[in-house]
PDB file of N, CA and C in Angstrom:
ATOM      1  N   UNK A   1      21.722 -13.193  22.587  1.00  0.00           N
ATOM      2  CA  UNK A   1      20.812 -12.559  21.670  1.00  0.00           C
ATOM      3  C   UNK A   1      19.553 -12.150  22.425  1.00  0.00           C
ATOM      4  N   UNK A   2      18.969 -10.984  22.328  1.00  0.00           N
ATOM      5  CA  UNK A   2      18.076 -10.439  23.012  1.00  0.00           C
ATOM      6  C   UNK A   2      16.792 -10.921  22.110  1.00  0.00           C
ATOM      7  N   UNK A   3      15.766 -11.467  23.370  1.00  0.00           N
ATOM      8  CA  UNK A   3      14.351 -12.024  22.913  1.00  0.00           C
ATOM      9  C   UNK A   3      13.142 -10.855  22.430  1.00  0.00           C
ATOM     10  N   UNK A   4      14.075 -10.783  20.856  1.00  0.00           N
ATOM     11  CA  UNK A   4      12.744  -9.749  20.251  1.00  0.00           C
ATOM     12  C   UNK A   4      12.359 -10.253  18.544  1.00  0.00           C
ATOM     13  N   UNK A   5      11.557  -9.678  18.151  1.00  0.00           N
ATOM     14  CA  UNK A   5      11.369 -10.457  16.901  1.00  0.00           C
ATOM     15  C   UNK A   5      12.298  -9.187  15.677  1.00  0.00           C
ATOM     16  N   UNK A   6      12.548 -10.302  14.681  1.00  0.00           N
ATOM     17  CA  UNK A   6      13.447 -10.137  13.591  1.00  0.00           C
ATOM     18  C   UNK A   6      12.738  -9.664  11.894  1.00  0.00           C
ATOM     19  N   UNK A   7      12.815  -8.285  11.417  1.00  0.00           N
ATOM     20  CA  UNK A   7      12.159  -8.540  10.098  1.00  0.00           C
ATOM     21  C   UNK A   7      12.998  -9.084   9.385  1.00  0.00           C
ATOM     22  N   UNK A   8      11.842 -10.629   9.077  1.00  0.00           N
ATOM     23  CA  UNK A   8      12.802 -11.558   8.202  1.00  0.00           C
ATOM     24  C   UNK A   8      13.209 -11.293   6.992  1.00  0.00           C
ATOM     25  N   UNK A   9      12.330 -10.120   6.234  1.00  0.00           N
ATOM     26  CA  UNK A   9      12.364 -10.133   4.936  1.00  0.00           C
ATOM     27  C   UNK A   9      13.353  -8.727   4.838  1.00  0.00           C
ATOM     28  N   UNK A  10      14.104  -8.142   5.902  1.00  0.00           N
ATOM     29  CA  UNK A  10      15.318  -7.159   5.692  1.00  0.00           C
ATOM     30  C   UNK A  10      16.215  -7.005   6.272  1.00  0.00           C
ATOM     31  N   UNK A  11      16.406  -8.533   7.031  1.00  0.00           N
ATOM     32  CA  UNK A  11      17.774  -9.265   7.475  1.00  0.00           C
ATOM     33  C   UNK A  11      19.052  -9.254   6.542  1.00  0.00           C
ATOM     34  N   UNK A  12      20.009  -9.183   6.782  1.00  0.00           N
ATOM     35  CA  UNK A  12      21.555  -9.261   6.240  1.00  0.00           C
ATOM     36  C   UNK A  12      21.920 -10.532   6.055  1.00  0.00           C
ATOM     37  N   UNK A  13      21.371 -10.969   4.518  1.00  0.00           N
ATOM     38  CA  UNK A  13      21.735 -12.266   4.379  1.00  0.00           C
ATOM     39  C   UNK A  13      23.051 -13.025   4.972  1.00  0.00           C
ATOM     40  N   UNK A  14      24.184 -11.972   4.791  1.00  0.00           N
ATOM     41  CA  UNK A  14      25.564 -12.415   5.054  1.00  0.00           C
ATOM     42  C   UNK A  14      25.612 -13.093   6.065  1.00  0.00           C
ATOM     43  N   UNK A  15      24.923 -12.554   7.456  1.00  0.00           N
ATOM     44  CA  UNK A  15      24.953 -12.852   8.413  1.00  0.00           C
ATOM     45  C   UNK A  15      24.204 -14.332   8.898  1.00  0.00           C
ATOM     46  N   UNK A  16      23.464 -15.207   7.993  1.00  0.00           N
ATOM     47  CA  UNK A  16      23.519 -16.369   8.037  1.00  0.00           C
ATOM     48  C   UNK A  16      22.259 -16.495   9.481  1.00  0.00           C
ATOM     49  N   UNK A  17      21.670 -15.487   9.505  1.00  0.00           N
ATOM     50  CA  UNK A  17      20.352 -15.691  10.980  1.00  0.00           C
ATOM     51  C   UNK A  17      19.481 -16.601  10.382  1.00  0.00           C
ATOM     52  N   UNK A  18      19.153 -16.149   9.274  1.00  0.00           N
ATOM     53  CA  UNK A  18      17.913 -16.729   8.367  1.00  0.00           C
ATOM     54  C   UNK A  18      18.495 -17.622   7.603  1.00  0.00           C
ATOM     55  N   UNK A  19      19.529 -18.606   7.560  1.00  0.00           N
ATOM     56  CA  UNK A  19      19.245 -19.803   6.795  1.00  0.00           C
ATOM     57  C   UNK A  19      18.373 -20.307   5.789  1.00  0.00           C
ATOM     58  N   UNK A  20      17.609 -20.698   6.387  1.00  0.00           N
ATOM     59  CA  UNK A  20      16.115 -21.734   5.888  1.00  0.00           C
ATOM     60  C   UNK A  20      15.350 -20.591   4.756  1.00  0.00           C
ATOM     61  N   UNK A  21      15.283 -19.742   5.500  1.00  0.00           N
ATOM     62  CA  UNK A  21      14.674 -18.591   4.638  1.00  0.00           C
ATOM     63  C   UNK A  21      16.246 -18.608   2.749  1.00  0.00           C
ATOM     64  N   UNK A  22      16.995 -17.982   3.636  1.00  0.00           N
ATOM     65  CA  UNK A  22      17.695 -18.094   1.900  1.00  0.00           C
ATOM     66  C   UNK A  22      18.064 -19.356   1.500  1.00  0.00           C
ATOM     67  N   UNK A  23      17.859 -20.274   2.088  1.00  0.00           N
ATOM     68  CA  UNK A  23      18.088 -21.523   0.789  1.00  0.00           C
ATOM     69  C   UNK A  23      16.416 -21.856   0.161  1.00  0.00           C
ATOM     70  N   UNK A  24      15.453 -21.358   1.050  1.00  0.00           N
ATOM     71  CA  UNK A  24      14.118 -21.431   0.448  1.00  0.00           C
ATOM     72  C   UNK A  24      13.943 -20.220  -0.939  1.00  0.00           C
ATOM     73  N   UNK A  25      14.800 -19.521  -0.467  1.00  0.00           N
ATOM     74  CA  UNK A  25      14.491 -18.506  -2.009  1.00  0.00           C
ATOM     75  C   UNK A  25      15.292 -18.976  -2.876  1.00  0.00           C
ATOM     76  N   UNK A  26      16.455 -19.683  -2.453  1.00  0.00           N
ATOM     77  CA  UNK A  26      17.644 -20.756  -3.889  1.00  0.00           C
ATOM     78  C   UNK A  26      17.176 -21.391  -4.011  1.00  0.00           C
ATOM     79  N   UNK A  27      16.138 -22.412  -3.647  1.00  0.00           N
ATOM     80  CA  UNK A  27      15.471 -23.070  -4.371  1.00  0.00           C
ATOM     81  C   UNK A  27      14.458 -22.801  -5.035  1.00  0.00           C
ATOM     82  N   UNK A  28      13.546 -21.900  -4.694  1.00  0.00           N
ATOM     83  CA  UNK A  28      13.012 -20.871  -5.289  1.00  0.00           C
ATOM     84  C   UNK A  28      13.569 -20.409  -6.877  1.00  0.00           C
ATOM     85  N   UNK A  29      14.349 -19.846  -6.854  1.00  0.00           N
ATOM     86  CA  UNK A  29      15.244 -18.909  -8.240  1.00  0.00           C
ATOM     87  C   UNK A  29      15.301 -20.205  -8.539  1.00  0.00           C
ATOM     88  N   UNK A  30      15.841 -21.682  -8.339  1.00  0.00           N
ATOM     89  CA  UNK A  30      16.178 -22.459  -9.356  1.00  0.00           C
ATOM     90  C   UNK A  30      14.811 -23.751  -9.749  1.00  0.00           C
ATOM     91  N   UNK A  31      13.928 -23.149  -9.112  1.00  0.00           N
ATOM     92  CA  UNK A  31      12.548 -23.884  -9.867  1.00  0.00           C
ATOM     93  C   UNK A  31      12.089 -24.946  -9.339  1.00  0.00           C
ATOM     94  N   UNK A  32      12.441 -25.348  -8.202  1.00  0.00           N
ATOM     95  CA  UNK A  32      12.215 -26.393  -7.033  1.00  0.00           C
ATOM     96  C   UNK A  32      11.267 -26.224  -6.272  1.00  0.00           C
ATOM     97  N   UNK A  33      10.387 -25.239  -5.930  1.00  0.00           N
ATOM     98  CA  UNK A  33       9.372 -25.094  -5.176  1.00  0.00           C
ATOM     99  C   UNK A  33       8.079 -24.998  -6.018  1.00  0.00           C
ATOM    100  N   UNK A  34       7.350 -25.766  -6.232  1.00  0.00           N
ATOM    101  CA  UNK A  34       6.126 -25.025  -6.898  1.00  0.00           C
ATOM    102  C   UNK A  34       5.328 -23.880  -5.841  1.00  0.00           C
ATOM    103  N   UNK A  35       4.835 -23.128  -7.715  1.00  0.00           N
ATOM    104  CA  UNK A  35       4.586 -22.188  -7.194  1.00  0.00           C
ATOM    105  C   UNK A  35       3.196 -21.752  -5.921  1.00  0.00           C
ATOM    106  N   UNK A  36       2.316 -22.994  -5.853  1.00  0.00           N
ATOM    107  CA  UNK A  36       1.710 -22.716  -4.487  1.00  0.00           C
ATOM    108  C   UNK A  36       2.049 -22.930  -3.024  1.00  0.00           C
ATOM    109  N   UNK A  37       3.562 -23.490  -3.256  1.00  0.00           N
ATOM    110  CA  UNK A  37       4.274 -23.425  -1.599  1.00  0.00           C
ATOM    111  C   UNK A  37       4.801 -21.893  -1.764  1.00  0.00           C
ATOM    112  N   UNK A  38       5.242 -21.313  -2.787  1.00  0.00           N
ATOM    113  CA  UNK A  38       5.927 -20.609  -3.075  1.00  0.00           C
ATOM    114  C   UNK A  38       5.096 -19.109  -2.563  1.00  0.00           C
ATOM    115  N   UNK A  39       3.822 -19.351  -2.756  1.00  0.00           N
ATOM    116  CA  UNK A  39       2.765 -18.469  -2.491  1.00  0.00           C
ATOM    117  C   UNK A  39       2.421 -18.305  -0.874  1.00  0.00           C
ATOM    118  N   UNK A  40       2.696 -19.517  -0.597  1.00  0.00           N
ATOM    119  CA  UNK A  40       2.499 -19.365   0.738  1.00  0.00           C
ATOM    120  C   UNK A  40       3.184 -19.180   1.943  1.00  0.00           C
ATOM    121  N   UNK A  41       4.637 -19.299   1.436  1.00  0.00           N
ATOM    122  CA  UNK A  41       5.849 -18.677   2.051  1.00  0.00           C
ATOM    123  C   UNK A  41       5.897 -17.244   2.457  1.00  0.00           C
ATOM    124  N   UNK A  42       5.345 -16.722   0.950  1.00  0.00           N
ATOM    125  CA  UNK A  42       5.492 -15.149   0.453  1.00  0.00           C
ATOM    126  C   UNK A  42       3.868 -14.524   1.629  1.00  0.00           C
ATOM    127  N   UNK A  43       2.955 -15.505   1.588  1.00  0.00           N
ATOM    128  CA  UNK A  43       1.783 -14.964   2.465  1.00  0.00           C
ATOM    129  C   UNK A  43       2.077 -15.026   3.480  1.00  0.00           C
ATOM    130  N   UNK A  44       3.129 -15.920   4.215  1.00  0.00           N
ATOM    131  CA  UNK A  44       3.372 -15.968   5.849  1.00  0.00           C
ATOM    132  C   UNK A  44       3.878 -14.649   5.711  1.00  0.00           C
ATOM    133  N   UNK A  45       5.373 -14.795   5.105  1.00  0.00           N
ATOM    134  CA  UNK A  45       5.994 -13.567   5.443  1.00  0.00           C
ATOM    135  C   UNK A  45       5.303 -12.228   5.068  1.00  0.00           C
ATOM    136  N   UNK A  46       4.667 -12.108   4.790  1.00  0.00           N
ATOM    137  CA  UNK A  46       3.681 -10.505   5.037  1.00  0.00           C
ATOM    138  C   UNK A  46       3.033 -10.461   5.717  1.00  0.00           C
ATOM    139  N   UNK A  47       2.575 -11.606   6.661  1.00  0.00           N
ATOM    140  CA  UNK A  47       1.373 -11.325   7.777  1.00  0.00           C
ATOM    141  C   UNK A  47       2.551 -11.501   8.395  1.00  0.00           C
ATOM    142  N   UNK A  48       3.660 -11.383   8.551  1.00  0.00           N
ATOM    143  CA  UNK A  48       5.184 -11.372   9.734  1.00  0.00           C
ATOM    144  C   UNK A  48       5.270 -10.483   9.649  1.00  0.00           C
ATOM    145  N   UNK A  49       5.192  -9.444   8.592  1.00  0.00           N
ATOM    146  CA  UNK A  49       5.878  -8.079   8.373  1.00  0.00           C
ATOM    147  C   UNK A  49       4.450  -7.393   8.624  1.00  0.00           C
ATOM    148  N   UNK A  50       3.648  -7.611   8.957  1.00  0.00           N
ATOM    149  CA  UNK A  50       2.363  -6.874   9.650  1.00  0.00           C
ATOM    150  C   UNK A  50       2.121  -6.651  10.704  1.00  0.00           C
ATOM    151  N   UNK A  51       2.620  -7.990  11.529  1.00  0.00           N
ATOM    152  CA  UNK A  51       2.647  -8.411  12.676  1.00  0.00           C
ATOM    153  C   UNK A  51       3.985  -7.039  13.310  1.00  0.00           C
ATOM    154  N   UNK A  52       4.906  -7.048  12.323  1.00  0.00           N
ATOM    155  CA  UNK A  52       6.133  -6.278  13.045  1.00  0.00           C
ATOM    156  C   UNK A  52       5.652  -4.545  12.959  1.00  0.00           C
ATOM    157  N   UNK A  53       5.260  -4.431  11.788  1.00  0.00           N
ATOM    158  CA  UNK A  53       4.633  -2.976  11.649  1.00  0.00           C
ATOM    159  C   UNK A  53       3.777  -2.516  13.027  1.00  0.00           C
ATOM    160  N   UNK A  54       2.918  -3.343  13.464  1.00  0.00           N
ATOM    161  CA  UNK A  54       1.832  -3.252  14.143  1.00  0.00           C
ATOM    162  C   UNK A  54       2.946  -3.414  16.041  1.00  0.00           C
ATOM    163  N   UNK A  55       3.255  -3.774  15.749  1.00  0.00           N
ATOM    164  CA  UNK A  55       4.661  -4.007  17.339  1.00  0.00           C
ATOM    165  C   UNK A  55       5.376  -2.625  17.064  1.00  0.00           C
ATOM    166  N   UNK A  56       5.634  -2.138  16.235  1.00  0.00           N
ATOM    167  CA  UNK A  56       5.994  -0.573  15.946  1.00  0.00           C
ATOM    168  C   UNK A  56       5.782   0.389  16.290  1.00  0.00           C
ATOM    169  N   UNK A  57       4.462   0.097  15.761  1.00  0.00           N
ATOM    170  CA  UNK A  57       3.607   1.346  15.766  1.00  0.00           C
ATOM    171  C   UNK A  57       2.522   1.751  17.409  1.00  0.00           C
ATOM    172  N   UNK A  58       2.971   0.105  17.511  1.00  0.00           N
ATOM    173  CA  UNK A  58       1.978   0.475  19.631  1.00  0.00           C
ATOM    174  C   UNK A  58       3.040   0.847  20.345  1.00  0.00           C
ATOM    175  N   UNK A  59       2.545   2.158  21.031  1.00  0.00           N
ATOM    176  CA  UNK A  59       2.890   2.928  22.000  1.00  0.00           C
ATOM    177  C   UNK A  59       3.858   2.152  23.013  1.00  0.00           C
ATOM    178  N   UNK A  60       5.435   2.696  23.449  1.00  0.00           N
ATOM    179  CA  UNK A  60       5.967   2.024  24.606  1.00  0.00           C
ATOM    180  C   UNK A  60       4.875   2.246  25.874  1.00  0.00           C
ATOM    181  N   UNK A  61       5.296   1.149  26.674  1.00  0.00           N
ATOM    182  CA  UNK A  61       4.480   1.314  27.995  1.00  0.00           C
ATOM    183  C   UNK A  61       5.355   1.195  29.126  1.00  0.00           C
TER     184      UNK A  61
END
């Protein structure tokens, strides 16, 4: 596997990369997380998906 980063939030569940991530949203849907871990899951993963936008968008060198 080549050392690059992954958008976690439009990964192919099927494919089983992200684990932790989909049993955190099944527990999630079934009411096991309160909702301020729940908040803060959802805040990592957008400063991840910022982080990846921003690796995008800078110029190859």
């Amino acid at each position: 596997m080549l050392n690059k980063l992954v958008d976690v939030l439009h990964t192919n569940t099927d494919s089983a990369r992200w684990p932790y991530l989909d049993r955190l949203i099944d527990l999630n849907e079934m009411g096991l997380i309160p909702p301020e871990i729940w908040r803060l899951v959802c805040s990592l993963c957008h400063e991840y998906e910022l982080e990846l936008l921003a690796l995008r968008e800078r110029p190859a060198s």
